[in-house]
C-alpha atoms as a PDB file:
ATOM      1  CA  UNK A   1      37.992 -92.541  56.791  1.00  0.00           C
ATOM      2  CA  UNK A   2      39.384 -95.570  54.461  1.00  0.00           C
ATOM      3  CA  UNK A   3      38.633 -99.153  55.579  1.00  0.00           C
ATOM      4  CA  UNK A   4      41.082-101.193  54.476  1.00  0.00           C
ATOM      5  CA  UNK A   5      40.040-104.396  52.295  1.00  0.00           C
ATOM      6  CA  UNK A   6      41.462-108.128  52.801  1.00  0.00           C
ATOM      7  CA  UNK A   7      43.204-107.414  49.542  1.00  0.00           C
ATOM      8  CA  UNK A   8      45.018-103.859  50.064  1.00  0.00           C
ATOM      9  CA  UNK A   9      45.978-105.539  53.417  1.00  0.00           C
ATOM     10  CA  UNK A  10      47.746-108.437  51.916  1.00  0.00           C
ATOM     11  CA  UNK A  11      49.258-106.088  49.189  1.00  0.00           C
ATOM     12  CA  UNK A  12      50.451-104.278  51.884  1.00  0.00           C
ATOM     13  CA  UNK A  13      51.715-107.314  53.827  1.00  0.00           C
ATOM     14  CA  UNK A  14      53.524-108.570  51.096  1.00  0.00           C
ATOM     15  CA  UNK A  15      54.441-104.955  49.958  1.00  0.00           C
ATOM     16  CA  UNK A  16      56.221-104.763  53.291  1.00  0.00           C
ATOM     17  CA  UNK A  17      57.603-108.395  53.847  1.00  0.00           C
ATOM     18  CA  UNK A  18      59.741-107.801  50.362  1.00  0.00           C
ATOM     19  CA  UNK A  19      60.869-104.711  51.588  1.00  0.00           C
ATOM     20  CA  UNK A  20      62.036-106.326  54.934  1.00  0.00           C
ATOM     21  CA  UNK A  21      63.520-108.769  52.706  1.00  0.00           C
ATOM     22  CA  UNK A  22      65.539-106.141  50.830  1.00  0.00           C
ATOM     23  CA  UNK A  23      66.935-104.288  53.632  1.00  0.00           C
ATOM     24  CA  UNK A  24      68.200-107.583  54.957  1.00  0.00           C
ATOM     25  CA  UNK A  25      69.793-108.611  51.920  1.00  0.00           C
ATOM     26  CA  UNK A  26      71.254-105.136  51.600  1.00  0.00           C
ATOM     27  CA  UNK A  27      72.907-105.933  55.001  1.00  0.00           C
ATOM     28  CA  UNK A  28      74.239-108.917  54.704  1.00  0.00           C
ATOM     29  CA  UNK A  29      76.278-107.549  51.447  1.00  0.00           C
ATOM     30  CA  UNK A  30      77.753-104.885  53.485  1.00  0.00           C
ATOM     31  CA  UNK A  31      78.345-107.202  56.383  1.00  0.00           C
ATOM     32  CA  UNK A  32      80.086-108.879  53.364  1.00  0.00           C
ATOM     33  CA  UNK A  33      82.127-106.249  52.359  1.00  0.00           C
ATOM     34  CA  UNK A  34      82.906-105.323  55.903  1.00  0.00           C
ATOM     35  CA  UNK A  35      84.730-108.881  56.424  1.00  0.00           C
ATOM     36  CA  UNK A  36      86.366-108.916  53.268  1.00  0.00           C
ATOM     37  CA  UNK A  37      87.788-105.354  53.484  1.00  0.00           C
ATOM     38  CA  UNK A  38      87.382-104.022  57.193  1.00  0.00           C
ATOM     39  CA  UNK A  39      88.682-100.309  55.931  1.00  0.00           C
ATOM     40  CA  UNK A  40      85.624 -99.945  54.952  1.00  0.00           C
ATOM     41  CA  UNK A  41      84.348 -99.095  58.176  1.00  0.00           C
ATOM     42  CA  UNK A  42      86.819 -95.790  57.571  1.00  0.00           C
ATOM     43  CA  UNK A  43      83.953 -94.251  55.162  1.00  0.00           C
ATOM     44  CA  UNK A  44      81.215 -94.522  57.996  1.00  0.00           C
ATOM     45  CA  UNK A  45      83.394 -93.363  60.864  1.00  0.00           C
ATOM     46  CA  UNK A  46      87.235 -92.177  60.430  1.00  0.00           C
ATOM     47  CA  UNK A  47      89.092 -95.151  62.855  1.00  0.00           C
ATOM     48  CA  UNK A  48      86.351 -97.353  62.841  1.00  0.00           C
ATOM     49  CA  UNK A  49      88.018-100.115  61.955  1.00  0.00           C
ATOM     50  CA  UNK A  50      90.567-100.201  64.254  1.00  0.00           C
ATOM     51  CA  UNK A  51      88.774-100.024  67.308  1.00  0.00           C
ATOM     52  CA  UNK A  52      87.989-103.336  69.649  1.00  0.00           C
ATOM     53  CA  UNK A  53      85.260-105.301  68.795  1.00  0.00           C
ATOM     54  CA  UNK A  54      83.257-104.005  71.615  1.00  0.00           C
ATOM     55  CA  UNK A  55      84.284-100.280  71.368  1.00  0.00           C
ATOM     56  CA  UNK A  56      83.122-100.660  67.668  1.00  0.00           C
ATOM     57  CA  UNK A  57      79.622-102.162  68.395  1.00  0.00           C
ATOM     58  CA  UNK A  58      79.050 -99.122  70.641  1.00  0.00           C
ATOM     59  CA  UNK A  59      79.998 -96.483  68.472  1.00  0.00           C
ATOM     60  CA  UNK A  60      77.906 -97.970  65.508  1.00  0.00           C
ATOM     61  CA  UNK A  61      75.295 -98.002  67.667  1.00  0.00           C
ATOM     62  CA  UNK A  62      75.526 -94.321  68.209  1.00  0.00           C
ATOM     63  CA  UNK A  63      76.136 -93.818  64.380  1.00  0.00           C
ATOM     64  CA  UNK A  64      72.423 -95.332  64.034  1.00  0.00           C
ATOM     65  CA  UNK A  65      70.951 -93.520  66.976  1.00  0.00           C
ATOM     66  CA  UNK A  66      72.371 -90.655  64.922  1.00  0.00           C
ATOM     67  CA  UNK A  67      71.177 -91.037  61.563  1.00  0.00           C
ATOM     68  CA  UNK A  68      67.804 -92.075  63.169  1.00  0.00           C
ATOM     69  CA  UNK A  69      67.509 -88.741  64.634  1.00  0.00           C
ATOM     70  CA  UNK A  70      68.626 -86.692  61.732  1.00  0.00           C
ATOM     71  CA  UNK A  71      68.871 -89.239  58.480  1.00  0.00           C
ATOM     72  CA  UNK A  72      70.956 -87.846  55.776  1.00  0.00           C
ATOM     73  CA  UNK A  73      69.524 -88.583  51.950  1.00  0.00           C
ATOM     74  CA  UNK A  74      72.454 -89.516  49.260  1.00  0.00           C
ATOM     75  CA  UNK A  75      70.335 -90.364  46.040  1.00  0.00           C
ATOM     76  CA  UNK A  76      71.502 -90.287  42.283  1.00  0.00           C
ATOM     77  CA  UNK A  77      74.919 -91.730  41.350  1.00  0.00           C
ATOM     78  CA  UNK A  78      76.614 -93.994  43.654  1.00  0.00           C
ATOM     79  CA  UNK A  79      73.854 -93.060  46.573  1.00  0.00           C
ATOM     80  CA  UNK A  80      73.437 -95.173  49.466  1.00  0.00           C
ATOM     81  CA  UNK A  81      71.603 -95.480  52.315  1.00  0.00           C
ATOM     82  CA  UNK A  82      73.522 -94.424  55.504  1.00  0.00           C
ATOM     83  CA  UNK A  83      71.335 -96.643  57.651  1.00  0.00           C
ATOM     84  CA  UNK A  84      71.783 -99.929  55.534  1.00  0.00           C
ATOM     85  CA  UNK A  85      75.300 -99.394  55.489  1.00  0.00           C
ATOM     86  CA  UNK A  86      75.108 -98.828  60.154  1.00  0.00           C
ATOM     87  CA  UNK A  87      73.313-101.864  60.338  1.00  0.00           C
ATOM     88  CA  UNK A  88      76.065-104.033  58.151  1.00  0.00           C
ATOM     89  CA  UNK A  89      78.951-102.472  60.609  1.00  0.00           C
ATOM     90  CA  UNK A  90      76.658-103.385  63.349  1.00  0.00           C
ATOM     91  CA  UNK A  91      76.646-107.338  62.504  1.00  0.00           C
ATOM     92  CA  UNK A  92      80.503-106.973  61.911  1.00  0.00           C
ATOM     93  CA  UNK A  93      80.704-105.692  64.799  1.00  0.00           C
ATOM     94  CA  UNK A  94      78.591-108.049  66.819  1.00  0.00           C
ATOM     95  CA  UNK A  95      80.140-111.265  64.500  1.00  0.00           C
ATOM     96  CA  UNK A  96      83.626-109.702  65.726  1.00  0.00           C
ATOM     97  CA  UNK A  97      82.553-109.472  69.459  1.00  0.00           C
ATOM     98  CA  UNK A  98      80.974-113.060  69.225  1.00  0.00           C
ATOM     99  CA  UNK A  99      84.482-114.342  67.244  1.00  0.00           C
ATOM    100  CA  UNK A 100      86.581-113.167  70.188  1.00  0.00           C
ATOM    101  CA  UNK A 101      84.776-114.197  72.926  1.00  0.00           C
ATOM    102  CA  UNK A 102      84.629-117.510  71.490  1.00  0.00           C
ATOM    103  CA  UNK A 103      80.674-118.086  70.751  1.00  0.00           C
ATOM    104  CA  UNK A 104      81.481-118.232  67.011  1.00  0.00           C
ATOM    105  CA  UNK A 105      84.011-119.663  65.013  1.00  0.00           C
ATOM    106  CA  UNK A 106      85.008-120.327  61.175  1.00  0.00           C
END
């Protein structure tokens, strides 16, 4: 069985804070997107975007439980990662639902 050192355990640390760091800068683009063009949402689920805020958030969140329990893989040209893409609908969704209830505002 390997023991892992002090060093392979702060490679991995760091291995796996830049990766956290990636995915979250991945979803804040497509949050982005999302608010710039809300059509968008069209490509994840067909009427997406023209559901309430709230209606939205939930099916998202069934998108993800989804894709969590049988991920689809899109590499090579213009690939992308279904899950990054859940997760920046998700904070649209939630910035939406916050916007009309009136905890957030421009």
């Amino acid at each position: 069985m390997h023991v892992e050192t002090a060093a392979e355990a702060k490679a991995h640390d760091a291995i796996e804070a830049a990766a956290r760091a990636a995915f979250e800068y991945a979803v804040r683009v497509k949050l982005y997107q999302f608010s710039m063009s809300p059509s968008l949402l069209e490509e994840l689920e067909p009427g997406l975007s023209k559901k309430s805020p709230r209606k939205m958030r939930t099916a998202v969140v069934a998108l993800i439980d989804e894709e969590m329990m049988h991920p689809h893989r899109r590499f090579g040209f213009g690939g992308e990662i279904p899950l990054i893409n859940l997760h920046g609908a998700l904070r649209y969704a939630d910035t939406c639902c916050a916007m009309e209830s009136g905890e957030f505002s421009r």
